[in-house]
N, C-alpha and C. Protein backbone atom coordinates (compact mmCIF):
# COMPACT_ATOMS: atom_id res chain seq x y z
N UNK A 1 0.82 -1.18 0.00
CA UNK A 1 0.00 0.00 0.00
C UNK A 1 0.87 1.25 0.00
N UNK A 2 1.91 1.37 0.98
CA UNK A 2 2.70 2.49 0.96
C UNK A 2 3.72 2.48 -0.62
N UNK A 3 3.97 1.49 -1.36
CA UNK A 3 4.35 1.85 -2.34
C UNK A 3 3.33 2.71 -3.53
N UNK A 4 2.11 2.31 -3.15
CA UNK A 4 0.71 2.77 -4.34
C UNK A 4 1.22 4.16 -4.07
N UNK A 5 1.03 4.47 -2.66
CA UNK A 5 0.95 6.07 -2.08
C UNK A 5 1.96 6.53 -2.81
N UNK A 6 3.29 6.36 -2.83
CA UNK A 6 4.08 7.17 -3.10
C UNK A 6 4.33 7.22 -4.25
N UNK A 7 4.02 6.59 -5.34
CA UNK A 7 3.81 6.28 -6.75
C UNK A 7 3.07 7.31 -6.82
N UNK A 8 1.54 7.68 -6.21
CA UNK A 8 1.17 8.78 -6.33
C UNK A 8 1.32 9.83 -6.80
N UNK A 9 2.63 10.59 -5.85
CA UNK A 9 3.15 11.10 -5.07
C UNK A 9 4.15 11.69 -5.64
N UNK A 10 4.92 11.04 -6.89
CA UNK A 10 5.77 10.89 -7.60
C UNK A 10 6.86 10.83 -7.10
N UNK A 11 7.04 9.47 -6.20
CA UNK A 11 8.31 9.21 -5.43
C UNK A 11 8.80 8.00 -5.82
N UNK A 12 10.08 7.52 -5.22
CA UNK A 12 10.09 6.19 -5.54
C UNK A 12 10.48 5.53 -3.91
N UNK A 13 9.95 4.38 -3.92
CA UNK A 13 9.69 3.55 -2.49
C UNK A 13 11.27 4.12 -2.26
N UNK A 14 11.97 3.82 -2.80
CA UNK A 14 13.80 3.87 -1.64
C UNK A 14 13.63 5.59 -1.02
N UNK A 15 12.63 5.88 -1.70
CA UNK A 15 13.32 7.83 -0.73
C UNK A 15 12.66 7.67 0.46
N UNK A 16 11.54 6.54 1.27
CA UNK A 16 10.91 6.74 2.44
C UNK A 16 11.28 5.44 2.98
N UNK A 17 11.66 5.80 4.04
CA UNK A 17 12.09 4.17 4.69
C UNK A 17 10.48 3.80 5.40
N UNK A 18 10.18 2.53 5.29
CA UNK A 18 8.86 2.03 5.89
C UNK A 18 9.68 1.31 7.12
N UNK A 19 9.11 1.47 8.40
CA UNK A 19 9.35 0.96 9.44
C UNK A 19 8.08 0.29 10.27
N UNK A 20 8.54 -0.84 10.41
CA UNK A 20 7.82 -2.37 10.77
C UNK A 20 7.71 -1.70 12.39
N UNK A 21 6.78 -0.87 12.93
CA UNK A 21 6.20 -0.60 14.93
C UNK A 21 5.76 -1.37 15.32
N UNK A 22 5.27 -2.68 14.70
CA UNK A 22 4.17 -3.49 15.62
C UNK A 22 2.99 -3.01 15.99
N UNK A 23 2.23 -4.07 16.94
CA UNK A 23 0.69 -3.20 16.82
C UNK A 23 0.48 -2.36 18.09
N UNK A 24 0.06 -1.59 17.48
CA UNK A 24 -0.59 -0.26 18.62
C UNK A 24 -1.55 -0.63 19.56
N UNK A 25 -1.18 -0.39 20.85
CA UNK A 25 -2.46 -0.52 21.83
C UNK A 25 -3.92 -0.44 21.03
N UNK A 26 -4.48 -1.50 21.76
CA UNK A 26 -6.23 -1.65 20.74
C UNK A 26 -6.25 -2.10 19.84
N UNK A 27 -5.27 -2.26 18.98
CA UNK A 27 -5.20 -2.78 17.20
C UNK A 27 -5.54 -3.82 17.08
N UNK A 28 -6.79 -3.70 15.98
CA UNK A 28 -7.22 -5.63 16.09
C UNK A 28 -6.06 -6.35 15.09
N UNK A 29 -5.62 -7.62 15.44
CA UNK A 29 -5.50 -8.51 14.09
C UNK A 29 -6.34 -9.16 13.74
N UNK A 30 -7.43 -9.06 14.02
CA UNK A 30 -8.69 -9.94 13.01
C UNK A 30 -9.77 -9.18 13.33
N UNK A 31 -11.02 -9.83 13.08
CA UNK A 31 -12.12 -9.34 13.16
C UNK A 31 -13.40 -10.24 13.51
N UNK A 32 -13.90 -10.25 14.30
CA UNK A 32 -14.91 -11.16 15.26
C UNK A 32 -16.45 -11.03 14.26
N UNK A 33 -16.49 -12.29 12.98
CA UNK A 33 -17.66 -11.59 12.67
C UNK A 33 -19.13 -12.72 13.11
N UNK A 34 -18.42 -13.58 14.16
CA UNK A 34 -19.53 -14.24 14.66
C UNK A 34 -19.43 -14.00 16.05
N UNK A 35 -20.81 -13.65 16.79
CA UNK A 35 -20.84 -13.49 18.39
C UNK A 35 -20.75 -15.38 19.06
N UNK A 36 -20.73 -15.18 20.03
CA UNK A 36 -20.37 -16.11 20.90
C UNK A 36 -21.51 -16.81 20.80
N UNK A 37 -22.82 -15.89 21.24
CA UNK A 37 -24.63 -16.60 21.57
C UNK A 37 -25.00 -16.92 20.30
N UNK A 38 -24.55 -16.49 18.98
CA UNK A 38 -25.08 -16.64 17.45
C UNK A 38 -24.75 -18.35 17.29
N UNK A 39 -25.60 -19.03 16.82
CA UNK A 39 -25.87 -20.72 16.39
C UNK A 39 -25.22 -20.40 15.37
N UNK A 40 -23.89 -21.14 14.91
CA UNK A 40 -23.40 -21.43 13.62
C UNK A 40 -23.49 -22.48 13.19
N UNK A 41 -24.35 -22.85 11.67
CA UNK A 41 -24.79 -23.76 10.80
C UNK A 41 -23.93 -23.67 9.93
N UNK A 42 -23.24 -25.23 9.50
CA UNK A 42 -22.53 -25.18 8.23
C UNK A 42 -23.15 -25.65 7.35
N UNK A 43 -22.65 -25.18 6.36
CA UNK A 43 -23.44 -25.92 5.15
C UNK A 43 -22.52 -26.50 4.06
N UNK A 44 -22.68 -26.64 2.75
CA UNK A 44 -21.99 -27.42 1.90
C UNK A 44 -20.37 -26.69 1.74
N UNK A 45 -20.61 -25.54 1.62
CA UNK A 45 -19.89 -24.30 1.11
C UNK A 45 -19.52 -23.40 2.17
N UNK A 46 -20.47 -23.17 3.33
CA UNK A 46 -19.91 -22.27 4.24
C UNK A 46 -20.76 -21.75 5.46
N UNK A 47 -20.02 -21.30 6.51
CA UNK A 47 -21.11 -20.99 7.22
C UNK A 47 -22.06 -20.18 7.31
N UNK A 48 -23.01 -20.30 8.91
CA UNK A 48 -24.23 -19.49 8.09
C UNK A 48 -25.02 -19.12 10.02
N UNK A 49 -25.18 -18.15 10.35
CA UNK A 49 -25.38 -17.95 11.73
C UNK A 49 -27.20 -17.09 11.40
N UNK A 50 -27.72 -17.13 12.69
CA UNK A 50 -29.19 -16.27 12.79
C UNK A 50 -28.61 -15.60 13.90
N UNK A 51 -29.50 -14.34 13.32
CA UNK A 51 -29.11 -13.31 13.72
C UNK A 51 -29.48 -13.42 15.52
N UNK A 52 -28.70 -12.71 16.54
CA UNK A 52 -29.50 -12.83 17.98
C UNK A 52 -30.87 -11.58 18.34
N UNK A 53 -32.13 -12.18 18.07
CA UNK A 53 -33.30 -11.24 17.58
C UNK A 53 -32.84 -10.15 18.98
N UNK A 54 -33.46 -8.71 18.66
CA UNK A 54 -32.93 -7.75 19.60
C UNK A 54 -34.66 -6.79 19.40
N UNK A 55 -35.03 -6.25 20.56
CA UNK A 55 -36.10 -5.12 20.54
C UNK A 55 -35.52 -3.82 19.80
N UNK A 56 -36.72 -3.44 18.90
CA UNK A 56 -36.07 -2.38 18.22
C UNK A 56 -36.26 -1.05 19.34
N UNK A 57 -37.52 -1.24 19.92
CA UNK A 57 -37.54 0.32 20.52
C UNK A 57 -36.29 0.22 22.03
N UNK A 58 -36.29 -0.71 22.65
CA UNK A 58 -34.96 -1.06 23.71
C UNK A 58 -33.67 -0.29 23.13
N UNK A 59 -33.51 -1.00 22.12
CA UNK A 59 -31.92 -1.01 21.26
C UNK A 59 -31.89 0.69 21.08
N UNK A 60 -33.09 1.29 20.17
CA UNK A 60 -33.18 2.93 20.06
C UNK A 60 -32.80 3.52 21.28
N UNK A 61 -33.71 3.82 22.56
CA UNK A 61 -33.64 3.85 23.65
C UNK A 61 -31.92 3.96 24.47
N UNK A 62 -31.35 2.81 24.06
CA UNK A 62 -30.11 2.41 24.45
C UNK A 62 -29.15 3.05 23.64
N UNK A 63 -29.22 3.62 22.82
CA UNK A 63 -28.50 3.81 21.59
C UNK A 63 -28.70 5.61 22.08
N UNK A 64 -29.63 5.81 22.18
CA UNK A 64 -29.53 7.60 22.87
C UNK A 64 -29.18 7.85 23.87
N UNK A 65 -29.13 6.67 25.27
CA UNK A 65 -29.03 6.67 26.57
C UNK A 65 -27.23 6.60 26.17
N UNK A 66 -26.59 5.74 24.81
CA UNK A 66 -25.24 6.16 25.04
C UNK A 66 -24.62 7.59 23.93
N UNK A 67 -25.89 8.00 23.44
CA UNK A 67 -25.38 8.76 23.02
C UNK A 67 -25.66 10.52 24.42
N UNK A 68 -26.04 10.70 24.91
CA UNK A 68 -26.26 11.36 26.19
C UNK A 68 -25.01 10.97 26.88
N UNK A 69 -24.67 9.68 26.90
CA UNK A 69 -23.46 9.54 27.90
C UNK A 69 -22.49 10.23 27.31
N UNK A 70 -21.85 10.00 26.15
CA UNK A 70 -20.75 10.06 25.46
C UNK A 70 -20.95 11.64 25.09
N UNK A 71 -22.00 12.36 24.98
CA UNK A 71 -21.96 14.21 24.93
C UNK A 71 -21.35 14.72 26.15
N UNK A 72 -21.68 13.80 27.31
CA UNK A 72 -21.43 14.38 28.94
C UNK A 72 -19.65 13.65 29.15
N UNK A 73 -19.28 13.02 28.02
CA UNK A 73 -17.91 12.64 28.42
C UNK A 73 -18.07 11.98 29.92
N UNK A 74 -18.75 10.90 29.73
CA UNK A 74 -19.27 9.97 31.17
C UNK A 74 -18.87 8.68 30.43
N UNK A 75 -17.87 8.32 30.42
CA UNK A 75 -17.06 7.14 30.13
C UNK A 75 -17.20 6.09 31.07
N UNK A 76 -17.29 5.63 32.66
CA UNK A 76 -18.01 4.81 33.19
C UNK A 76 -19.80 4.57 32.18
N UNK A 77 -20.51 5.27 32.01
CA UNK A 77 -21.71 4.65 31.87
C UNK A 77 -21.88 4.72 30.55
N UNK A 78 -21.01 5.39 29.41
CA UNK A 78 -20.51 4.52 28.13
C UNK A 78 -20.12 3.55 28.84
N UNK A 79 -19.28 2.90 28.77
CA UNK A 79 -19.08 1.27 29.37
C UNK A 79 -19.92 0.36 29.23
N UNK A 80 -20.69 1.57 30.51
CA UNK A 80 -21.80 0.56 31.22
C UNK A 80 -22.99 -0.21 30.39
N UNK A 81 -23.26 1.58 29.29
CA UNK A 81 -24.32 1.39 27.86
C UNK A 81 -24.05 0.18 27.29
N UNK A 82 -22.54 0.02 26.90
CA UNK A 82 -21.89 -0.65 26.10
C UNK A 82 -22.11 -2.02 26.41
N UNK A 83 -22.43 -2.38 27.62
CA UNK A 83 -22.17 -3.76 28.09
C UNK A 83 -24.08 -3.81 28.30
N UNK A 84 -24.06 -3.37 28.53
CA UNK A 84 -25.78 -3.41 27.87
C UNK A 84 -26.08 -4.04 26.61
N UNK A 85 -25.46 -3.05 26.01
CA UNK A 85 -26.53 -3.60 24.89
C UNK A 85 -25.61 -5.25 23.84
N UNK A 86 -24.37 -5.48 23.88
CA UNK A 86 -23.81 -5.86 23.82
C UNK A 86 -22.93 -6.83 25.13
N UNK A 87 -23.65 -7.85 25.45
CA UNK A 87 -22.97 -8.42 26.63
C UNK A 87 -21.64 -8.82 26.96
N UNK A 88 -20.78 -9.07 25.67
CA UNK A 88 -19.94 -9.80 25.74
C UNK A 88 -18.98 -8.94 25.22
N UNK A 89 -19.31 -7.55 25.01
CA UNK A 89 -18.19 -6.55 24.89
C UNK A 89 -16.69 -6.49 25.38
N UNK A 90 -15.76 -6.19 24.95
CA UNK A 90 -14.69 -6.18 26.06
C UNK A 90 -13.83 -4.67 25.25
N UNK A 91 -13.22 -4.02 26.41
CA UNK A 91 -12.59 -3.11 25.82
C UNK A 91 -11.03 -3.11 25.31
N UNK A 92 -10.51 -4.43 25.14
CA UNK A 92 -9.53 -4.74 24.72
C UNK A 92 -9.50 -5.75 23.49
C-alpha cells in the first residue's frame, strides 16, 4: 500500500524508509464476525449464523441513553451502555 501512495506522489519507495512498529495498543489482528450466543450452521460451502433477535424500541432507547453519555464525556456509563446492549463486549 505504501508503495501505491508514493507512486502517487511521484516518489520512488527507496526515498521513504517504511518501518515495521508493531501493533498499537487496541489494534485488532482480526475481526470477530460471529458473536459467541449466534448458532453457527454449516453448510456445503460455508457458514451461516441467525441473527441474535434484539427489541427495536430497547436497542433505540439504548442507543440515545449512550449517546447522552458520550456528549457528557461519562465514560463509566458509556461502558456501562456498552455492556448493555452488547454483553460480551470487552474493551480490549
Amino acid at each position: 500500500m505504501g508503495g501505491k501512495i508514493f507512486k502517487t506522489q511521484g516518489r520512488a519507495l527507496e526515498e521513504i524508509p517504511i518501518v515495521y512498529t508493531g501493533v498499537r495498543p487496541g489494534e485488532k489482528l482480526y475481526e470477530e464476525l460471529i458473536l459467541e450466543d449466534e448458532k453457527l450452521t454449516k453448510t456445503d460451502n460455508m457458514f451461516i449464523t441467525k441473527p441474535i433477535p434484539i427489541d427495536d424500541d430497547i436497542f433505540t432507547a439504548q442507543l440515545k441513553e449512550l449517546g447522552r453519555a458520550a456528549k457528557h464525556s461519562d465514560k463509566s456509563r458509556v461502558m456501562t451502555i456498552l455492556h448493555k446492549i452488547v454483553p460480551n463486549y470487552t474493551s480490549e
